[in-house]
PDB file of N, CA and C in Angstrom:
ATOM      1  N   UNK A   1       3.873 -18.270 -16.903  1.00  0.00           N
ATOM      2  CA  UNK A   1       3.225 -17.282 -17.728  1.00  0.00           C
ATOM      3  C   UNK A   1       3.555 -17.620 -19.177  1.00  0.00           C
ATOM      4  N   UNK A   2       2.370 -17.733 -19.845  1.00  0.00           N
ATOM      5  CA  UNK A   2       2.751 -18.115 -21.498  1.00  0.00           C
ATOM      6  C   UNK A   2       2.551 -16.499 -22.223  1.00  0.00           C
ATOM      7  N   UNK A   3       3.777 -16.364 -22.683  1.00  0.00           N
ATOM      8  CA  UNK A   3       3.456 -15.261 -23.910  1.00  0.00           C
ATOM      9  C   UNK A   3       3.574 -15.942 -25.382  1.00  0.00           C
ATOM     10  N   UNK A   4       2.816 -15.561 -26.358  1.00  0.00           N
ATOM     11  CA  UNK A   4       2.394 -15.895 -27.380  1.00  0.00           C
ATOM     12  C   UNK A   4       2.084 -15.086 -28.504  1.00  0.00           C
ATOM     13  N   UNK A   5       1.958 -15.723 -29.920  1.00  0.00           N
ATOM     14  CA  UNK A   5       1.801 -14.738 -30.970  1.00  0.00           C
ATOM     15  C   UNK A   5       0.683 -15.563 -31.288  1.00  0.00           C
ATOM     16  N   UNK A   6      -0.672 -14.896 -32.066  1.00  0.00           N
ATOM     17  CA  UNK A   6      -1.091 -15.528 -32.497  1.00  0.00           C
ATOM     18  C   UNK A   6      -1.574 -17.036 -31.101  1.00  0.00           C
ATOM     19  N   UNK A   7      -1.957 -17.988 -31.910  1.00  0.00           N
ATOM     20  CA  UNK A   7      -2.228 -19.338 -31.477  1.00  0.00           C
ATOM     21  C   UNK A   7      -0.882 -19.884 -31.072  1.00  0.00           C
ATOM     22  N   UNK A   8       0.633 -19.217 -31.423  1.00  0.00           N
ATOM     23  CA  UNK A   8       1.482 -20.184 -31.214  1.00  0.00           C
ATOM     24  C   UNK A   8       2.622 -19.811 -29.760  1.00  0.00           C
ATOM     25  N   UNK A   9       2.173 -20.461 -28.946  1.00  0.00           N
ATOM     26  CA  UNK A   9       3.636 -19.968 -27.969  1.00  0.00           C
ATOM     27  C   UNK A   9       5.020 -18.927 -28.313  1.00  0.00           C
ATOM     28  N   UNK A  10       5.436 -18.295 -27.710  1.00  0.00           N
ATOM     29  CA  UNK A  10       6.226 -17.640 -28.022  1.00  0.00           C
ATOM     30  C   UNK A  10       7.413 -18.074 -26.567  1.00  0.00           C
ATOM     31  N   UNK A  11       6.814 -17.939 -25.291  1.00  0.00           N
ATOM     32  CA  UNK A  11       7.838 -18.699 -24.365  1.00  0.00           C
ATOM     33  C   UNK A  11       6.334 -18.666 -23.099  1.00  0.00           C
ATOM     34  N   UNK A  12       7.610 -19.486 -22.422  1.00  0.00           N
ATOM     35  CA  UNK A  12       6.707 -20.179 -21.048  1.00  0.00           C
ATOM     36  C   UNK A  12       7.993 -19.246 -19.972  1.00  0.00           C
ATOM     37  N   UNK A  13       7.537 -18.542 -18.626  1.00  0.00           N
ATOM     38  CA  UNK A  13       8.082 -18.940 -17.765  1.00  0.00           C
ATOM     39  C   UNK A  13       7.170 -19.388 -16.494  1.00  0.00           C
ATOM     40  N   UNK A  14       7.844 -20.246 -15.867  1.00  0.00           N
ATOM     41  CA  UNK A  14       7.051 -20.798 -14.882  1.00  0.00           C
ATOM     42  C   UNK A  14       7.210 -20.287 -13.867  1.00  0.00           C
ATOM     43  N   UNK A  15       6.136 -20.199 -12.712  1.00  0.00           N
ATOM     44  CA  UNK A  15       6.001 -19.304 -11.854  1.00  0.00           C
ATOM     45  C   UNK A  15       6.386 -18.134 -11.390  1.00  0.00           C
ATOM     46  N   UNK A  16       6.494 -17.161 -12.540  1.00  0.00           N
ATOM     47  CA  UNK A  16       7.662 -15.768 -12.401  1.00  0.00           C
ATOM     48  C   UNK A  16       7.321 -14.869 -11.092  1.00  0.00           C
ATOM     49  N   UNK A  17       8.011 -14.391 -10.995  1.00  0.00           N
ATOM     50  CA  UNK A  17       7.760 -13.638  -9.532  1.00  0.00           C
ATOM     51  C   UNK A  17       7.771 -12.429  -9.670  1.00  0.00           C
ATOM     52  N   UNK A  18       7.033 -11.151  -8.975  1.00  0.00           N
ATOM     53  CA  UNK A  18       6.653  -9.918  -9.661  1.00  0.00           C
ATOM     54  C   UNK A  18       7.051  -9.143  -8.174  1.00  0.00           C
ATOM     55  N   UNK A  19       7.713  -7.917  -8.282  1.00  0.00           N
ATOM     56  CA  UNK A  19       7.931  -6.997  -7.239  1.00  0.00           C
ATOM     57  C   UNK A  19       7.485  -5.727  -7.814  1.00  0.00           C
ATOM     58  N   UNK A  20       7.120  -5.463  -6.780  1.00  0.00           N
ATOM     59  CA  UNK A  20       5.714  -4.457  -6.866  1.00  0.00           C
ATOM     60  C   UNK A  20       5.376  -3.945  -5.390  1.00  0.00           C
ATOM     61  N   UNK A  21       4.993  -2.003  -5.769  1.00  0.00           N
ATOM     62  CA  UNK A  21       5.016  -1.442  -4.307  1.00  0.00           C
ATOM     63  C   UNK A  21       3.461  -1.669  -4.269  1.00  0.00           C
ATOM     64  N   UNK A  22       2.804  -1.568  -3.224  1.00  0.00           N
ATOM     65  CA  UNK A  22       1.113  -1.212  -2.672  1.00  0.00           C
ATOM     66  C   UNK A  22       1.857  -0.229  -1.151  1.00  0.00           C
ATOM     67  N   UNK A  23       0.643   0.487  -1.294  1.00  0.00           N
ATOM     68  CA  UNK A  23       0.067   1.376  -0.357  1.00  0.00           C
ATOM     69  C   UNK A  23       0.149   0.566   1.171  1.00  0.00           C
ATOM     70  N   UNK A  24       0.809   0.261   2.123  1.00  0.00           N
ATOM     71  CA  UNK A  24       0.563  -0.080   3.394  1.00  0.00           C
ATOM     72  C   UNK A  24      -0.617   0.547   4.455  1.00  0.00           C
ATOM     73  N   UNK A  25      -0.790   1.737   3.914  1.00  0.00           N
ATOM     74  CA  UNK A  25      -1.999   2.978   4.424  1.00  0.00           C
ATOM     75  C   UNK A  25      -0.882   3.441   5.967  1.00  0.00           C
ATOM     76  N   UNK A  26      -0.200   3.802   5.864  1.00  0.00           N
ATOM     77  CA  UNK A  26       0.923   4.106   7.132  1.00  0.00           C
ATOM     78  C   UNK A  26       1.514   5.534   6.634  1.00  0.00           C
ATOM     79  N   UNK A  27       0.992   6.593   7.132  1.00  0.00           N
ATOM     80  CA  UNK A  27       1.243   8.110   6.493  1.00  0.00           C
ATOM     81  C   UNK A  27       1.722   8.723   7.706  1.00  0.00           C
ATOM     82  N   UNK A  28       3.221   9.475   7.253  1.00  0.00           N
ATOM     83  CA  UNK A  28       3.654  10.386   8.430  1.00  0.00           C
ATOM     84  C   UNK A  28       3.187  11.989   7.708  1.00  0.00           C
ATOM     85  N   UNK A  29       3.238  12.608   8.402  1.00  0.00           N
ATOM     86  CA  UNK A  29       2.625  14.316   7.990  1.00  0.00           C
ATOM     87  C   UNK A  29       3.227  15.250   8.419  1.00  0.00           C
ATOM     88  N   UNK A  30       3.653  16.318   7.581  1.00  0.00           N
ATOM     89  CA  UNK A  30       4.023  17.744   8.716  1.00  0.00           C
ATOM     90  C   UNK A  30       2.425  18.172   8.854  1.00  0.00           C
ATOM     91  N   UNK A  31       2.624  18.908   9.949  1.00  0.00           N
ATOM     92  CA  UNK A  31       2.103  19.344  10.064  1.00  0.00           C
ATOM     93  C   UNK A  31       1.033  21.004   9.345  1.00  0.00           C
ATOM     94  N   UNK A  32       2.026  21.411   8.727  1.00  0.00           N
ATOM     95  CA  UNK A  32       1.528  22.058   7.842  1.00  0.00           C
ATOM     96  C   UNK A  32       0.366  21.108   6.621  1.00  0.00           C
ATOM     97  N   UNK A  33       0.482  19.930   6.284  1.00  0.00           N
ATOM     98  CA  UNK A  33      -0.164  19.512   5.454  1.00  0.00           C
ATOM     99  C   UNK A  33      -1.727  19.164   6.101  1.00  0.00           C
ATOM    100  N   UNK A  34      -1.921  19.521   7.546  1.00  0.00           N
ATOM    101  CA  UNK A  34      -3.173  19.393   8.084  1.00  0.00           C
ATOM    102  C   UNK A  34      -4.613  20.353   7.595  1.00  0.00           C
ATOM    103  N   UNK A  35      -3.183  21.732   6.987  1.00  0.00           N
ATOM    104  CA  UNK A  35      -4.463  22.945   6.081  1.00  0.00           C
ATOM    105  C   UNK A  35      -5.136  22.648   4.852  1.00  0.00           C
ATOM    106  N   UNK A  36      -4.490  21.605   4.455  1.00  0.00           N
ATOM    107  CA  UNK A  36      -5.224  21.049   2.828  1.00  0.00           C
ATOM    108  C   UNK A  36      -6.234  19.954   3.113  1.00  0.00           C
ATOM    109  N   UNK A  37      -7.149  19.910   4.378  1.00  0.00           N
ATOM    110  CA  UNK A  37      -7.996  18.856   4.875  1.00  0.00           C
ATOM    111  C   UNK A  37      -9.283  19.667   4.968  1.00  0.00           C
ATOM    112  N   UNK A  38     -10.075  19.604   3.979  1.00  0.00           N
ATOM    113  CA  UNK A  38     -10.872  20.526   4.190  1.00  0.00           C
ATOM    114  C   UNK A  38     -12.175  20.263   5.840  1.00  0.00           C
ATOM    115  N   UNK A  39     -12.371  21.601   6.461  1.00  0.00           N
ATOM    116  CA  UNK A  39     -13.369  21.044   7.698  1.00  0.00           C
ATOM    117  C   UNK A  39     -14.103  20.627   7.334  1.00  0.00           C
ATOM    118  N   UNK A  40     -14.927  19.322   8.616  1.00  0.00           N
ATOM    119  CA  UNK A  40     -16.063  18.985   8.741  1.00  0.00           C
ATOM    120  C   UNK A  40     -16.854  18.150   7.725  1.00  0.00           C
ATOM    121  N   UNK A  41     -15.828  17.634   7.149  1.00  0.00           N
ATOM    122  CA  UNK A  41     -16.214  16.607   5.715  1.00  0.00           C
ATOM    123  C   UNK A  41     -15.255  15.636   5.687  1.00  0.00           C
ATOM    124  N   UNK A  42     -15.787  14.162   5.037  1.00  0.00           N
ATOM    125  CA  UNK A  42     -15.011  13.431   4.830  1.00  0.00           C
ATOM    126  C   UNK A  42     -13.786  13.589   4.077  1.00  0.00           C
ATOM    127  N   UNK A  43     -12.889  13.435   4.257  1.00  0.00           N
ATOM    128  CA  UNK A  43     -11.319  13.295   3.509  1.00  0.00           C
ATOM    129  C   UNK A  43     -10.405  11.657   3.500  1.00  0.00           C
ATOM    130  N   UNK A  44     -10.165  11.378   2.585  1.00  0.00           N
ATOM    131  CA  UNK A  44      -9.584  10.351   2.721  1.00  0.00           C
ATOM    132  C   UNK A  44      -8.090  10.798   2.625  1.00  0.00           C
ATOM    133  N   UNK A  45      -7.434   9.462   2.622  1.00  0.00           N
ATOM    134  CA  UNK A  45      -5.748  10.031   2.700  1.00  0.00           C
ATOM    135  C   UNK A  45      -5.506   9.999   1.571  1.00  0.00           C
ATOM    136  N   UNK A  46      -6.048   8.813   0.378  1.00  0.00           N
ATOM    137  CA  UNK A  46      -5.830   9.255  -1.017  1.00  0.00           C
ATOM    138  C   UNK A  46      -6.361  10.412  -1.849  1.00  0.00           C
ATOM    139  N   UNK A  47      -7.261  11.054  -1.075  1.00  0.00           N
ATOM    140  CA  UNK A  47      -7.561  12.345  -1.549  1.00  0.00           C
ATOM    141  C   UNK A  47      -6.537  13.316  -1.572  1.00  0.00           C
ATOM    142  N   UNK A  48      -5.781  13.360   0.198  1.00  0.00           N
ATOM    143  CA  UNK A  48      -5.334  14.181   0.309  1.00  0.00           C
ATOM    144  C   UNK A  48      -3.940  13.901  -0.236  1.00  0.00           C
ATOM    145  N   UNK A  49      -3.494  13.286  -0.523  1.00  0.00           N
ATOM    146  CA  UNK A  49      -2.258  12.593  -1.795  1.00  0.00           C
ATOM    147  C   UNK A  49      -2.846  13.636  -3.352  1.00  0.00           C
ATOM    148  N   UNK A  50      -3.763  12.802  -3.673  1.00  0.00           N
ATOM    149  CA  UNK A  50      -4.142  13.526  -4.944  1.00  0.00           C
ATOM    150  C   UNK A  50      -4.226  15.060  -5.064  1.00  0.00           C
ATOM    151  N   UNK A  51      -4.513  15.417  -3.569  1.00  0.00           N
ATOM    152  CA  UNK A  51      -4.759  17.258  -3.777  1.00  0.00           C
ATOM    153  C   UNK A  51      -2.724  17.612  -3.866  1.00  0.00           C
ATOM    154  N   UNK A  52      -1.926  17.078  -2.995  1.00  0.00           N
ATOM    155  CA  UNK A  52      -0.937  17.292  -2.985  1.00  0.00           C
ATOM    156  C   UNK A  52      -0.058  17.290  -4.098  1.00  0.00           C
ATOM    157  N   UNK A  53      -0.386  16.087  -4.618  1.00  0.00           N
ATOM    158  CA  UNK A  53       0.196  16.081  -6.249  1.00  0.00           C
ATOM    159  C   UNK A  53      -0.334  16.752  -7.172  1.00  0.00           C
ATOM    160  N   UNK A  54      -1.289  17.145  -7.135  1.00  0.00           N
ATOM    161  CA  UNK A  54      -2.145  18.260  -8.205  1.00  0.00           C
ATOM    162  C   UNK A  54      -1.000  19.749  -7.878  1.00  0.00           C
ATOM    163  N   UNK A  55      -0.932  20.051  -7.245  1.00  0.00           N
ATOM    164  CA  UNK A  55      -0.580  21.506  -6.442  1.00  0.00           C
ATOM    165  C   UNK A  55       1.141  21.356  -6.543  1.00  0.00           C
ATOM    166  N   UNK A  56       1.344  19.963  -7.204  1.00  0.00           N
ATOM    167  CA  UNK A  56       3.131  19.973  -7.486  1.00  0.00           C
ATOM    168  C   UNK A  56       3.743  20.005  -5.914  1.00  0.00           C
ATOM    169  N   UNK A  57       2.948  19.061  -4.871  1.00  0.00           N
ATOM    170  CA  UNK A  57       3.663  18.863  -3.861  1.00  0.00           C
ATOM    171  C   UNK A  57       4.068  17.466  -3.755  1.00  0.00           C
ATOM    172  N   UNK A  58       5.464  17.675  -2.625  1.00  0.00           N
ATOM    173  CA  UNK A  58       6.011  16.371  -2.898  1.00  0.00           C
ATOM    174  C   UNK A  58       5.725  15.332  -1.630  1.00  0.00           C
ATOM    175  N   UNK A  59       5.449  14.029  -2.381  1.00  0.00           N
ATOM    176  CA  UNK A  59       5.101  12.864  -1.662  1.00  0.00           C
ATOM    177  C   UNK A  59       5.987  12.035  -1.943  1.00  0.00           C
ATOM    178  N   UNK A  60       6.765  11.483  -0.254  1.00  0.00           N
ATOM    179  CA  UNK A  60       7.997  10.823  -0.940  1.00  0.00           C
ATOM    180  C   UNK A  60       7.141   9.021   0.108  1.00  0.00           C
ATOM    181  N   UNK A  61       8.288   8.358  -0.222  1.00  0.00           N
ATOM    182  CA  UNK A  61       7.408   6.879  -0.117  1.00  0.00           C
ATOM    183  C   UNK A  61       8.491   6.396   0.627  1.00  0.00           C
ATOM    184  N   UNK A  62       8.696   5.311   1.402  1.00  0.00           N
ATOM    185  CA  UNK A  62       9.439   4.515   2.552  1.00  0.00           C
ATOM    186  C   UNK A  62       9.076   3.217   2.654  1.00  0.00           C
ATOM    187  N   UNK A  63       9.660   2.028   1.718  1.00  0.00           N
ATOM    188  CA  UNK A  63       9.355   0.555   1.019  1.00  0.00           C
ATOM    189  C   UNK A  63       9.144   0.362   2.896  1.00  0.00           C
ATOM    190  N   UNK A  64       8.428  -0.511   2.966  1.00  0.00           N
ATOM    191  CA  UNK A  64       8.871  -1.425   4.270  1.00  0.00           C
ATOM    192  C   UNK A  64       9.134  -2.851   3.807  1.00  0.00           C
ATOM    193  N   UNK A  65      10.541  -3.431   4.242  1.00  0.00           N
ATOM    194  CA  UNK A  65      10.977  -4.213   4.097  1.00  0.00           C
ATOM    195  C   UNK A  65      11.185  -5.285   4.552  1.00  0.00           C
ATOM    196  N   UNK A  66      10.325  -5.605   6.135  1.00  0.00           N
ATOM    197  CA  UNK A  66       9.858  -6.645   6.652  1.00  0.00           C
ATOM    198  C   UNK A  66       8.515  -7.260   6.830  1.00  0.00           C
ATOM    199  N   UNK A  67       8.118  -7.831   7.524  1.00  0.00           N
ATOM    200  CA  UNK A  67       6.593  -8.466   7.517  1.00  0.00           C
ATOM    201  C   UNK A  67       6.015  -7.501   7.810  1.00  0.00           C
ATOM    202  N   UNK A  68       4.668  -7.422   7.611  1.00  0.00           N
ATOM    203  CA  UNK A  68       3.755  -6.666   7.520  1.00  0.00           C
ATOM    204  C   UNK A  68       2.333  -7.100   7.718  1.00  0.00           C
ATOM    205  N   UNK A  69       1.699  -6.907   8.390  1.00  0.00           N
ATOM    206  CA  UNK A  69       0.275  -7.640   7.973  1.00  0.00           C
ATOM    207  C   UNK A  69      -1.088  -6.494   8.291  1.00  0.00           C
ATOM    208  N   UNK A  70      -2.125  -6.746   7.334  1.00  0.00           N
ATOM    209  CA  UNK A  70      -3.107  -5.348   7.585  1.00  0.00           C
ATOM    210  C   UNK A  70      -3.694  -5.855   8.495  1.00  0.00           C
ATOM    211  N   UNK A  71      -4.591  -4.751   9.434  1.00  0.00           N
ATOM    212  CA  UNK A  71      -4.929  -4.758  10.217  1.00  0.00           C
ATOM    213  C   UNK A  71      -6.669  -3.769  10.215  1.00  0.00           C
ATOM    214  N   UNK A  72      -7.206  -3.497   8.528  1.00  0.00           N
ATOM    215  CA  UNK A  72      -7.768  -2.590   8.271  1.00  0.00           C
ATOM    216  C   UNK A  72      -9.356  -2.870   9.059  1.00  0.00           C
ATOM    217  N   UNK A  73      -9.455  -4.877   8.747  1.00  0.00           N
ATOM    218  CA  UNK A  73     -10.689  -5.148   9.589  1.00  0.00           C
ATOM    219  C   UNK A  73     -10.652  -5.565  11.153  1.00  0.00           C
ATOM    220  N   UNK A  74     -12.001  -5.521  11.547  1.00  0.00           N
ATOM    221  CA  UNK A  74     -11.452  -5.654  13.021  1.00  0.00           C
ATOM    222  C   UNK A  74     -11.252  -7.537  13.519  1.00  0.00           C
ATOM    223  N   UNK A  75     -11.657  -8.618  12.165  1.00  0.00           N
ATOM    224  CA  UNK A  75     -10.876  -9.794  11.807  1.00  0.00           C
ATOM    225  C   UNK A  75      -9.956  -9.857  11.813  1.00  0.00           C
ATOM    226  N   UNK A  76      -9.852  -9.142  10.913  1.00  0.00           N
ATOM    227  CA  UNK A  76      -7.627  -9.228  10.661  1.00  0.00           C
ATOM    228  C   UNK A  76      -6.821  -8.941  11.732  1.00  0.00           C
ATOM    229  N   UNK A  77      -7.481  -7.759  12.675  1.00  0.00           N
ATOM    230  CA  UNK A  77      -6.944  -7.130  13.958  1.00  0.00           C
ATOM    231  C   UNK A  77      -6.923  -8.087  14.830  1.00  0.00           C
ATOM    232  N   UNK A  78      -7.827  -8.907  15.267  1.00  0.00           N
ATOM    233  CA  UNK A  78      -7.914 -10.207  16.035  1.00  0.00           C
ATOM    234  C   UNK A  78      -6.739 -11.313  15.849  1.00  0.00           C
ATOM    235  N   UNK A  79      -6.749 -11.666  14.161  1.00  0.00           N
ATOM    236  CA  UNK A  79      -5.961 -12.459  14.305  1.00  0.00           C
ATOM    237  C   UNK A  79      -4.108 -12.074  14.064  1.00  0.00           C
ATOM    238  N   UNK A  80      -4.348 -11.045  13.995  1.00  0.00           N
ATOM    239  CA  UNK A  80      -2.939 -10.086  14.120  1.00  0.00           C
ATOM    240  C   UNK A  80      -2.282 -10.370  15.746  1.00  0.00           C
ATOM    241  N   UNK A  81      -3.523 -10.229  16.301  1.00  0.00           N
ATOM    242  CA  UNK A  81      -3.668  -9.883  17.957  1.00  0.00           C
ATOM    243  C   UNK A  81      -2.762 -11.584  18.531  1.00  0.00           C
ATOM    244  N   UNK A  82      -3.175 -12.404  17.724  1.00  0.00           N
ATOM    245  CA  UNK A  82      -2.893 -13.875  17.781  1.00  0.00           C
ATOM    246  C   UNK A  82      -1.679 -14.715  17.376  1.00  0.00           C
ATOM    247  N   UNK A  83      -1.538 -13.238  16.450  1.00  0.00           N
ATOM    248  CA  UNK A  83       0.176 -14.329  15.452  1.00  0.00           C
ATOM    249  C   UNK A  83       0.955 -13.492  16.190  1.00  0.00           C
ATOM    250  N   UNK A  84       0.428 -12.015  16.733  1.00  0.00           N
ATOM    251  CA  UNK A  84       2.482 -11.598  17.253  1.00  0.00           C
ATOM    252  C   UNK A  84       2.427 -12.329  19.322  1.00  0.00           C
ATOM    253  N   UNK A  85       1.100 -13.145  19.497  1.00  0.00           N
ATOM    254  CA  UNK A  85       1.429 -13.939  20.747  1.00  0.00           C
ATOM    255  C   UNK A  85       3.053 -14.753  20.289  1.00  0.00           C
ATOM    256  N   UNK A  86       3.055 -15.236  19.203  1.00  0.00           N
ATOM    257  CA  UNK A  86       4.220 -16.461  19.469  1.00  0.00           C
ATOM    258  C   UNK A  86       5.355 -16.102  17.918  1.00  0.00           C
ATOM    259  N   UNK A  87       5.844 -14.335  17.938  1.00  0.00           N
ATOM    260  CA  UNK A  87       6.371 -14.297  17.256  1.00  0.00           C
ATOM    261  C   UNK A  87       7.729 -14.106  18.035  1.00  0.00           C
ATOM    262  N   UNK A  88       7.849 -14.025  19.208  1.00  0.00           N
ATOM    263  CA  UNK A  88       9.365 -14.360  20.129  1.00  0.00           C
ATOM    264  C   UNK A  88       9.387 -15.764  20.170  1.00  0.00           C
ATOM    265  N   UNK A  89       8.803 -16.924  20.409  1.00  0.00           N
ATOM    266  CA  UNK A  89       8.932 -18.001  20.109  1.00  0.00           C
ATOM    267  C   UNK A  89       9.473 -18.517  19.045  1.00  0.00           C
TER     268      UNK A  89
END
């Protein structure tokens, strides 16, 4: 990564490495939080995050710290289906 002033370098580092959370889409719930889903309409889960934090409720987060892989298409699910064949191997 070059940072710079102007036209003139300021420093180089090379290949820096960045840690950083994303969303896994993996939500546990009480059950009470099932009343803020409004009926018979679409709801997403980042909606229902956003209604929660609006209303000063708390959303707490749980890093996962081993492999991970999505599974959101039914591609990815296939070849998910394929890599944990020979992950005891």
């Amino acid at each position: 990564m070059l940072e710079f002033s102007d036209n003139q370098v300021a420093s180089l580092r090379e290949k820096p490495s960045y840690t950083y959370y994303a969303n896994a889409g993996i939500y546990l719930v009480k059950r009470a939080v099932l009343d803020y889903i409004p009926k018979q309409q679409k709801f997403d889960m980042t909606d229902l995050i956003e209604s929660i934090l609006q209303q000063k409720g708390r959303i707490l987060k749980f890093p996962i710290l081993g492999y991970w892989i999505d599974i959101g298409r039914i591609e990815d699910y296939r070849k998910a289906q394929e890599y944990v064949k020979y992950l005891g191997q």
